[in-house]
PDB file of N, CA and C in Angstrom:
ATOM      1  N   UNK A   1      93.846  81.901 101.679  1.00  0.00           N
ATOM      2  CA  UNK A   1      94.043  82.461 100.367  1.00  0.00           C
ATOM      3  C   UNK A   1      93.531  83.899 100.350  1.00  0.00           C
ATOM      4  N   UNK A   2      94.306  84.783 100.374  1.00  0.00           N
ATOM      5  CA  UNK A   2      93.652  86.465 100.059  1.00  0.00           C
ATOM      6  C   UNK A   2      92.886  86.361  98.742  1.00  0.00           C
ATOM      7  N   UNK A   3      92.055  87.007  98.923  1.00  0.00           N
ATOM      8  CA  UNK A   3      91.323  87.526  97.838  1.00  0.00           C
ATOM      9  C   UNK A   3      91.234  89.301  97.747  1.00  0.00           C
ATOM     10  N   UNK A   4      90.829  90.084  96.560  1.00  0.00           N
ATOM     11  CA  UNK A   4      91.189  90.587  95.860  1.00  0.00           C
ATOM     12  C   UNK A   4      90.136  92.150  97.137  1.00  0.00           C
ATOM     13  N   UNK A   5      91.009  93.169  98.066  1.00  0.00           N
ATOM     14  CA  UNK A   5      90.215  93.706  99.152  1.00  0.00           C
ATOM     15  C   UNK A   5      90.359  93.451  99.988  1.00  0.00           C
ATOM     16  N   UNK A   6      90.764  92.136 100.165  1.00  0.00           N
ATOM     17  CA  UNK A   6      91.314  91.641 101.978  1.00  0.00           C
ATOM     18  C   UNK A   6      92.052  92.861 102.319  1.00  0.00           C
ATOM     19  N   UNK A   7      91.537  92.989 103.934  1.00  0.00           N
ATOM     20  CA  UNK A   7      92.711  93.930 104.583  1.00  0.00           C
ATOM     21  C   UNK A   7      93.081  93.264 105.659  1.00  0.00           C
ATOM     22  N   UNK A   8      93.854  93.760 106.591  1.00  0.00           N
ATOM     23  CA  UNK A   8      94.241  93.302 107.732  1.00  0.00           C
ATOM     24  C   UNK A   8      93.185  93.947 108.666  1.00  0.00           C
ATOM     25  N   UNK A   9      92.875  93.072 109.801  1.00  0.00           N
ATOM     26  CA  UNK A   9      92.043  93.539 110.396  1.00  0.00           C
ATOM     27  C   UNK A   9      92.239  92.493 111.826  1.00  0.00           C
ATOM     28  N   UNK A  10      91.692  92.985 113.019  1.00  0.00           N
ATOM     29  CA  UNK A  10      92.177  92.738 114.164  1.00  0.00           C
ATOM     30  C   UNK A  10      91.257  92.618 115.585  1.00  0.00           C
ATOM     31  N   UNK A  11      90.906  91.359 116.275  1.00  0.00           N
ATOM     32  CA  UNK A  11      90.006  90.993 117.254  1.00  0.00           C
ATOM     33  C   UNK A  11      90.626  90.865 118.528  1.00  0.00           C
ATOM     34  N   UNK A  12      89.943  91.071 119.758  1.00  0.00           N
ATOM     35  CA  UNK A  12      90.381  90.945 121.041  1.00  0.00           C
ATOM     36  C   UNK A  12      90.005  89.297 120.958  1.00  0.00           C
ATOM     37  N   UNK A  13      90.640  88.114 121.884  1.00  0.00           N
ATOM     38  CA  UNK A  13      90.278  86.785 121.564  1.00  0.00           C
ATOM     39  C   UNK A  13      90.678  86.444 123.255  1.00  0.00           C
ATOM     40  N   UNK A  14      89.780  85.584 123.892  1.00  0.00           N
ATOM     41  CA  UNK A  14      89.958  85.069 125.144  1.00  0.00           C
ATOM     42  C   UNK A  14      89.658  83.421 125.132  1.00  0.00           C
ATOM     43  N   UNK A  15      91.121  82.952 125.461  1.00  0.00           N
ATOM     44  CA  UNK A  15      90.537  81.523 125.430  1.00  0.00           C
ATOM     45  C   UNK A  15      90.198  80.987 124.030  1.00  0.00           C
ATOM     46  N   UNK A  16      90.773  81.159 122.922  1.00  0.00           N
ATOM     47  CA  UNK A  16      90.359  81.166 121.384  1.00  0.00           C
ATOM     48  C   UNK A  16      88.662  81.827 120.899  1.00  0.00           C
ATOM     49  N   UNK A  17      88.343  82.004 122.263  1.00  0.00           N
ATOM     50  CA  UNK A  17      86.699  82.930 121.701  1.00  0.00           C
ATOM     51  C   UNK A  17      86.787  84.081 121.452  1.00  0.00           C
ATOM     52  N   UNK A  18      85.529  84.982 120.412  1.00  0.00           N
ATOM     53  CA  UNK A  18      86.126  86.378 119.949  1.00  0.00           C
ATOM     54  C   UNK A  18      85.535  87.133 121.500  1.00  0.00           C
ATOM     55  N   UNK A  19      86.281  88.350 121.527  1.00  0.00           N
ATOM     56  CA  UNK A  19      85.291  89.079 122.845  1.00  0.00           C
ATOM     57  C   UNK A  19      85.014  90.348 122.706  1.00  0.00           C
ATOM     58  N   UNK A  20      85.402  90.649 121.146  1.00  0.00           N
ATOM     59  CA  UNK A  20      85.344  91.869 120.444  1.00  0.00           C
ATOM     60  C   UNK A  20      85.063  91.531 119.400  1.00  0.00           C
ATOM     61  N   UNK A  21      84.341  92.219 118.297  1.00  0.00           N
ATOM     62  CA  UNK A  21      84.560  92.365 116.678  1.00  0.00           C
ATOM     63  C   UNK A  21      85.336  92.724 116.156  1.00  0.00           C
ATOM     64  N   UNK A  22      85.761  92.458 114.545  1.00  0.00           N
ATOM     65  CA  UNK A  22      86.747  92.525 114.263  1.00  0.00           C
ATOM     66  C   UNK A  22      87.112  94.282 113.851  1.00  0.00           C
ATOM     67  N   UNK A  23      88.427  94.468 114.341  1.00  0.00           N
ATOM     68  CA  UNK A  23      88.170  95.822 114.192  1.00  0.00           C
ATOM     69  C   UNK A  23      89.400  96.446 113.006  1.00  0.00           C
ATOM     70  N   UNK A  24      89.588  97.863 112.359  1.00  0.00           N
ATOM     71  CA  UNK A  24      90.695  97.911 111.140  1.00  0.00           C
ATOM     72  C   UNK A  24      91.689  98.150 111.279  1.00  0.00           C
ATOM     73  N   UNK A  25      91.792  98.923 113.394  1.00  0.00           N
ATOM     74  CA  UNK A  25      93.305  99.114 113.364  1.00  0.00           C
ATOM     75  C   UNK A  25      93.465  98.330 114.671  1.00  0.00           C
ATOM     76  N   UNK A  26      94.549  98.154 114.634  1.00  0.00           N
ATOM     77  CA  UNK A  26      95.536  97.599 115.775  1.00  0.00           C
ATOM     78  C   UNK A  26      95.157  98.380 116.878  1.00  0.00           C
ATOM     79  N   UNK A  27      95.229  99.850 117.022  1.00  0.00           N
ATOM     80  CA  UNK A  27      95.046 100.401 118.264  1.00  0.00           C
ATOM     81  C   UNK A  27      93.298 100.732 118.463  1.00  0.00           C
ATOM     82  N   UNK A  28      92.363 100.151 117.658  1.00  0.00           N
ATOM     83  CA  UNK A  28      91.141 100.085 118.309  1.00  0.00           C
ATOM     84  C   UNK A  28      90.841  98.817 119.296  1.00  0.00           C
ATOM     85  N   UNK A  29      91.513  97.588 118.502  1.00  0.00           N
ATOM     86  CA  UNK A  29      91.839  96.184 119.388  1.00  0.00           C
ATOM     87  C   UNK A  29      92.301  96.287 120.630  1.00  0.00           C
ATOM     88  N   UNK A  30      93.445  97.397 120.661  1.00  0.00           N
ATOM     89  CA  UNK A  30      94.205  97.626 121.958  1.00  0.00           C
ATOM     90  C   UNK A  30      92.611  98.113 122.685  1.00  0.00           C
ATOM     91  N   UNK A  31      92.017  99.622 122.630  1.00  0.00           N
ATOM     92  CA  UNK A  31      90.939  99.765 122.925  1.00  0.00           C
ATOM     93  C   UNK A  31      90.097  99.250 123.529  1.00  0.00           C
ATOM     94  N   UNK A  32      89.528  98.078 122.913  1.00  0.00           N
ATOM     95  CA  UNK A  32      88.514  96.761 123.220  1.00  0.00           C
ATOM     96  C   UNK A  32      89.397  96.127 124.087  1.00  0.00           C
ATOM     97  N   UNK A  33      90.532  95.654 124.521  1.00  0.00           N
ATOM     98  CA  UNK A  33      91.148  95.328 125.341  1.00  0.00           C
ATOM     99  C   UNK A  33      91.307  95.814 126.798  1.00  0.00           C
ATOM    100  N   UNK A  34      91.316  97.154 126.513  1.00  0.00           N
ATOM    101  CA  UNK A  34      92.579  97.790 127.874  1.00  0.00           C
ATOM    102  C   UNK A  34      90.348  97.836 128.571  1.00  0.00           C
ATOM    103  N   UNK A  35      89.624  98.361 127.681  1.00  0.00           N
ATOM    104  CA  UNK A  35      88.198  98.456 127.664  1.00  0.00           C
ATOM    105  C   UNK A  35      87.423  97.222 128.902  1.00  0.00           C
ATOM    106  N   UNK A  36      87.586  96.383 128.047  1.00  0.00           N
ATOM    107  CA  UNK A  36      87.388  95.064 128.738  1.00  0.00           C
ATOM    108  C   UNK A  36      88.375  94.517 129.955  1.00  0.00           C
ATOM    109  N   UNK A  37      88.890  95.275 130.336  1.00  0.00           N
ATOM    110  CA  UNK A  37      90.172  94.881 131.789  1.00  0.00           C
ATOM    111  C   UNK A  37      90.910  93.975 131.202  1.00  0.00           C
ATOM    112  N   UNK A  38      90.856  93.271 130.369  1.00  0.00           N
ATOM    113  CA  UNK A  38      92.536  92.470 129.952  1.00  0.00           C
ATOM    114  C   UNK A  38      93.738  92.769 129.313  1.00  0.00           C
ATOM    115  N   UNK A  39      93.658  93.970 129.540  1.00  0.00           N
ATOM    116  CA  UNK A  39      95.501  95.035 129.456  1.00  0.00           C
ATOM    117  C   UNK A  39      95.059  95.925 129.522  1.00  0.00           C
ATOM    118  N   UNK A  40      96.662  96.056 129.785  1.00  0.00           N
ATOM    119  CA  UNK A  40      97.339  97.494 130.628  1.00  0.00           C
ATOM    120  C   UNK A  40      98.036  98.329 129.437  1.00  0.00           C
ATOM    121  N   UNK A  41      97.789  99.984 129.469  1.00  0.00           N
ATOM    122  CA  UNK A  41      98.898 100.485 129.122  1.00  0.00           C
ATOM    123  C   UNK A  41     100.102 100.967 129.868  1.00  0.00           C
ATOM    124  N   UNK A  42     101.224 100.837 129.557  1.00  0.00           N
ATOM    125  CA  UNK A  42     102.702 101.406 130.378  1.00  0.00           C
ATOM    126  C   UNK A  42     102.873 102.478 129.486  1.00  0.00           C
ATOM    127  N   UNK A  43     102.584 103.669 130.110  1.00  0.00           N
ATOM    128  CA  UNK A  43     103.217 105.057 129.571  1.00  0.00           C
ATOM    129  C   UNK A  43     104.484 105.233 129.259  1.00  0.00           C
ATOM    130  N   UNK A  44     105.004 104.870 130.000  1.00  0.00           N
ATOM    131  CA  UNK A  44     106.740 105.030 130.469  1.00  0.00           C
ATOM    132  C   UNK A  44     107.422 104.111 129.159  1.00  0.00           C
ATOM    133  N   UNK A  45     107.044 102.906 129.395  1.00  0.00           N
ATOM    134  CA  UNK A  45     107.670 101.946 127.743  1.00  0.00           C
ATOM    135  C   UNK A  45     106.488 101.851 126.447  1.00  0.00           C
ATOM    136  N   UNK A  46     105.424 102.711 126.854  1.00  0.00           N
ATOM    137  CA  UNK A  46     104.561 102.935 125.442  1.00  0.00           C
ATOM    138  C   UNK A  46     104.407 102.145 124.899  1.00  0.00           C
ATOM    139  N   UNK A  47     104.131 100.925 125.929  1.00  0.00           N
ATOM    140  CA  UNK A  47     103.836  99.453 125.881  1.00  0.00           C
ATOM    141  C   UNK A  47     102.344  98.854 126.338  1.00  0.00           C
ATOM    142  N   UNK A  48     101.501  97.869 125.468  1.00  0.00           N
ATOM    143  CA  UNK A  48     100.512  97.541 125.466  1.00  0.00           C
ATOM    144  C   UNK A  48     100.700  95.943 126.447  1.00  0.00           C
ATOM    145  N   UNK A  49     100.028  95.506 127.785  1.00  0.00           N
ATOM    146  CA  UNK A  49     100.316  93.999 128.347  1.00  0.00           C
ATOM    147  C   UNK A  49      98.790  93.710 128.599  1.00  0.00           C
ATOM    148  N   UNK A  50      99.114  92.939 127.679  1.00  0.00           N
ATOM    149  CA  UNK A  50      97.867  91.788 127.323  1.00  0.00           C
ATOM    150  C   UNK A  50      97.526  90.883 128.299  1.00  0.00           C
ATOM    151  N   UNK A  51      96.645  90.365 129.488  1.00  0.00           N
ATOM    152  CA  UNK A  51      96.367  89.580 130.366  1.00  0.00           C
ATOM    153  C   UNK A  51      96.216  87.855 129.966  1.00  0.00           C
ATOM    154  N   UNK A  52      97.089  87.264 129.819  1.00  0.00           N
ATOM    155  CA  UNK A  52      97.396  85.813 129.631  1.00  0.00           C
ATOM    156  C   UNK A  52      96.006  85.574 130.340  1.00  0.00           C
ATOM    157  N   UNK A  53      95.242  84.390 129.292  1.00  0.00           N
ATOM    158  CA  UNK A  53      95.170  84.023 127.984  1.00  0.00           C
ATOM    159  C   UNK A  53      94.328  84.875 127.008  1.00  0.00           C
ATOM    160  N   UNK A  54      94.205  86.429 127.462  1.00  0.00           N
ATOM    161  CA  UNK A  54      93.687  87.064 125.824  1.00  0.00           C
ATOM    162  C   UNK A  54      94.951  87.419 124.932  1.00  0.00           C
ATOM    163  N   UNK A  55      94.383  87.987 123.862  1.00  0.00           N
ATOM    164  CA  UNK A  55      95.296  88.125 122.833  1.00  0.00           C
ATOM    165  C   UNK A  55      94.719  88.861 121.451  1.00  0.00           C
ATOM    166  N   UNK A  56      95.669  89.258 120.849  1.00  0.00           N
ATOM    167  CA  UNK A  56      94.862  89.987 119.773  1.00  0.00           C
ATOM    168  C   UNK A  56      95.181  89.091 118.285  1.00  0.00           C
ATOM    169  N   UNK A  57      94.470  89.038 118.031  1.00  0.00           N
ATOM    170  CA  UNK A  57      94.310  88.176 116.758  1.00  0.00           C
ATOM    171  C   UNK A  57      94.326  89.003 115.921  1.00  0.00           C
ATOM    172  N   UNK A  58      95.418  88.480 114.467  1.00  0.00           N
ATOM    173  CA  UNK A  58      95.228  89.437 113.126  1.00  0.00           C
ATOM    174  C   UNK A  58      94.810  88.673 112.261  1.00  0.00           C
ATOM    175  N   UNK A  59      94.056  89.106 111.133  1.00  0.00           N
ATOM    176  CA  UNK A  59      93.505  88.136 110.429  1.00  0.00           C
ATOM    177  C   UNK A  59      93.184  88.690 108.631  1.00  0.00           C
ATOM    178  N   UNK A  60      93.390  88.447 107.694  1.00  0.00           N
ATOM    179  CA  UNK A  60      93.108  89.072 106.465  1.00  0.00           C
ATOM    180  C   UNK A  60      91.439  88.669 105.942  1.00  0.00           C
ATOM    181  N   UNK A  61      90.832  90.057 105.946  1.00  0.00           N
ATOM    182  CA  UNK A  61      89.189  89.639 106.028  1.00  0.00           C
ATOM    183  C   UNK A  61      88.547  90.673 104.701  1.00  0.00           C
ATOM    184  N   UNK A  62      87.692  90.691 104.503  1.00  0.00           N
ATOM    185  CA  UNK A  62      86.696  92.329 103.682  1.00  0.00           C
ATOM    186  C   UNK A  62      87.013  93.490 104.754  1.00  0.00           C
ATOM    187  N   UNK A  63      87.213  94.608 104.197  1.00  0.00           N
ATOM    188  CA  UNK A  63      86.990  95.955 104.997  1.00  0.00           C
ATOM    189  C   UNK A  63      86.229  95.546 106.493  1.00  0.00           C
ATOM    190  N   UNK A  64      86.652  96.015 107.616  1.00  0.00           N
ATOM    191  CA  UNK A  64      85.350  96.314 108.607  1.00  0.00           C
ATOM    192  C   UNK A  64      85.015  98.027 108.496  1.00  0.00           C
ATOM    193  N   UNK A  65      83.642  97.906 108.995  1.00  0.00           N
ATOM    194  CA  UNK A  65      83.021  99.228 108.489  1.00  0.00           C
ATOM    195  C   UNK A  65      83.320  99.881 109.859  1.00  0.00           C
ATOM    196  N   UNK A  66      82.570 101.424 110.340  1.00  0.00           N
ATOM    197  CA  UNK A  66      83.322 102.272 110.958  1.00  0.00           C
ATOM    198  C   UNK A  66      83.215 101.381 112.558  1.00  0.00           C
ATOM    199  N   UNK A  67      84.043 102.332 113.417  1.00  0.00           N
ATOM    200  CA  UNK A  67      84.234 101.480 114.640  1.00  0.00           C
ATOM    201  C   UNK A  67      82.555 101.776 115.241  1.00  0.00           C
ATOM    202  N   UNK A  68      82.482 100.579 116.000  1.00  0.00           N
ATOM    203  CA  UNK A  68      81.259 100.721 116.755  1.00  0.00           C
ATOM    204  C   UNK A  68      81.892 100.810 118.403  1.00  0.00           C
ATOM    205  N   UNK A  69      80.976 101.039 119.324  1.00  0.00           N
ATOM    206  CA  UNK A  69      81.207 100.795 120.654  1.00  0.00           C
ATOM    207  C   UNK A  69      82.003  99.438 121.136  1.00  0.00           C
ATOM    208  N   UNK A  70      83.135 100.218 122.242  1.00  0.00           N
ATOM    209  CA  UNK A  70      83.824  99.234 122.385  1.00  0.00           C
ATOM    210  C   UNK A  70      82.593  98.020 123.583  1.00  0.00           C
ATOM    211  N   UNK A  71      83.420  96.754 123.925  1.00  0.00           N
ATOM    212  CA  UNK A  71      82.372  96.029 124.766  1.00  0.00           C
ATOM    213  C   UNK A  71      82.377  96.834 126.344  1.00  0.00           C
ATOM    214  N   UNK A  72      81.469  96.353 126.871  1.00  0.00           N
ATOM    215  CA  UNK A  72      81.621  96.853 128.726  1.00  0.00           C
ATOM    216  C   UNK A  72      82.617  96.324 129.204  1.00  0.00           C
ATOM    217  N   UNK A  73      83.392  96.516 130.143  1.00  0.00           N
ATOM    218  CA  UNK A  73      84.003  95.810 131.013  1.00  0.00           C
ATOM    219  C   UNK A  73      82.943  94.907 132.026  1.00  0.00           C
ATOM    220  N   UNK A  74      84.233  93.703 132.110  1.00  0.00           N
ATOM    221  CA  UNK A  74      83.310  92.740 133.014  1.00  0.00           C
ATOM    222  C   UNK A  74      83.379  93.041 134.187  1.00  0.00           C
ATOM    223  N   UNK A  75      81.982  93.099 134.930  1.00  0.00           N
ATOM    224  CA  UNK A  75      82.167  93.060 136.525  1.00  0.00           C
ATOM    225  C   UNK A  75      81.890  92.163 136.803  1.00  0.00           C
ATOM    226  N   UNK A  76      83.065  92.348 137.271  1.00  0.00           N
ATOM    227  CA  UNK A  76      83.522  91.297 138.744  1.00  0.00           C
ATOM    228  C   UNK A  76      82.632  91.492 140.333  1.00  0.00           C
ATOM    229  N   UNK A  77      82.262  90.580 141.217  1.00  0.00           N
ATOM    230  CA  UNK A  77      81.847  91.382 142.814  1.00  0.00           C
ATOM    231  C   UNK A  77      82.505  90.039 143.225  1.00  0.00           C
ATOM    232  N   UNK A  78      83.531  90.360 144.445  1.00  0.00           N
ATOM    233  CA  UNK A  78      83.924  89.381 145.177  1.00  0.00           C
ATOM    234  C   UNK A  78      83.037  89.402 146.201  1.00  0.00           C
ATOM    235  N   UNK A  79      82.142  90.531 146.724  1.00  0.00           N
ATOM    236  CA  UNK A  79      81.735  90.433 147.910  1.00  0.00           C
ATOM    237  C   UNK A  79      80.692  89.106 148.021  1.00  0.00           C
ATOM    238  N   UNK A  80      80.879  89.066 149.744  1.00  0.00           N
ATOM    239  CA  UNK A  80      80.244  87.397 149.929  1.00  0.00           C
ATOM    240  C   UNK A  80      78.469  88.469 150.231  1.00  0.00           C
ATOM    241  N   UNK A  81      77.798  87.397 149.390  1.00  0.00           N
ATOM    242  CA  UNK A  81      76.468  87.583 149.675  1.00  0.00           C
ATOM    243  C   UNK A  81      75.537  87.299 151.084  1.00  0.00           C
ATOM    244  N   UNK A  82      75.145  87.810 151.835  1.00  0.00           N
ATOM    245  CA  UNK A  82      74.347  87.510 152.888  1.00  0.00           C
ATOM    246  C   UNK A  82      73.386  86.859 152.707  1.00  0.00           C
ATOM    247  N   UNK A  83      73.283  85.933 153.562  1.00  0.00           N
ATOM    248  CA  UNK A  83      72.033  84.856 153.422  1.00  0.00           C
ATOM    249  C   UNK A  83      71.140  85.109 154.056  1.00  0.00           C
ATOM    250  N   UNK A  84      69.796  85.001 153.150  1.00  0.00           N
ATOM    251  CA  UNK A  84      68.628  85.539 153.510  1.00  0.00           C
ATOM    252  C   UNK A  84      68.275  84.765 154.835  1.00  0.00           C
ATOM    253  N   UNK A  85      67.403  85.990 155.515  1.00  0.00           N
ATOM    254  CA  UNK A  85      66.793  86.215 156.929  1.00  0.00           C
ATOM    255  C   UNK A  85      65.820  85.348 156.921  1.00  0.00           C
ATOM    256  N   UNK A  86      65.887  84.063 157.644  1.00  0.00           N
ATOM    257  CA  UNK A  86      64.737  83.204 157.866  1.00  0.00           C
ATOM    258  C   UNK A  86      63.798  84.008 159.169  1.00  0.00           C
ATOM    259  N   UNK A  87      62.492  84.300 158.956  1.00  0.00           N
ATOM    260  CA  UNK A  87      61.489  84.335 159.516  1.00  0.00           C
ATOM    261  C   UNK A  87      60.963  82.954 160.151  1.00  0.00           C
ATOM    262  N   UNK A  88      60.935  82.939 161.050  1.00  0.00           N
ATOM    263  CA  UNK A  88      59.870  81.909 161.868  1.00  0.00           C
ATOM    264  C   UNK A  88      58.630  82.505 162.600  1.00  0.00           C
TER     265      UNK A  88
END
């Protein structure tokens, strides 16, 4: 049910969890996205690709107030760890 101030407003979502706050425009979401490694921008088709299963969620909420910092990106390390040096 809207109530009377709702705006549209818009979250990065992984797996139905939030992984961003909610933010007022569409292209700060993109932001928190491309931010966090789960999309790409394509220059060429000025196209936003979202990494299956995130997604951007829209939602009718109160104002969000000004943008804050987007999140870190996650690091990743594939490298294999060396196993510690037994002394005898």
């Amino acid at each position: 049910m809207q109530r009377a101030g709702d705006v549209k407003r818009y979250r990065l979502m992984m797996l139905q969890r939030p992984v961003a706050p909610w933010r007022p425009t569409l292209a700060d979401a993109h932001a928190d996205a491309i931010a966090a490694g789960m999309a790409d921008w394509d220059p060429d088709r000025h196209a936003l690709f979202v990494t299956v299963p995130a997604r951007i969620a829209e939602s009718l909420g109160p104002p969000v107030d000004a943008r804050p910092s987007p999140p870190e990106p996650q690091k990743r390390s594939f490298k294999r760890r060396r196993p510690a040096s037994r002394a005898l």
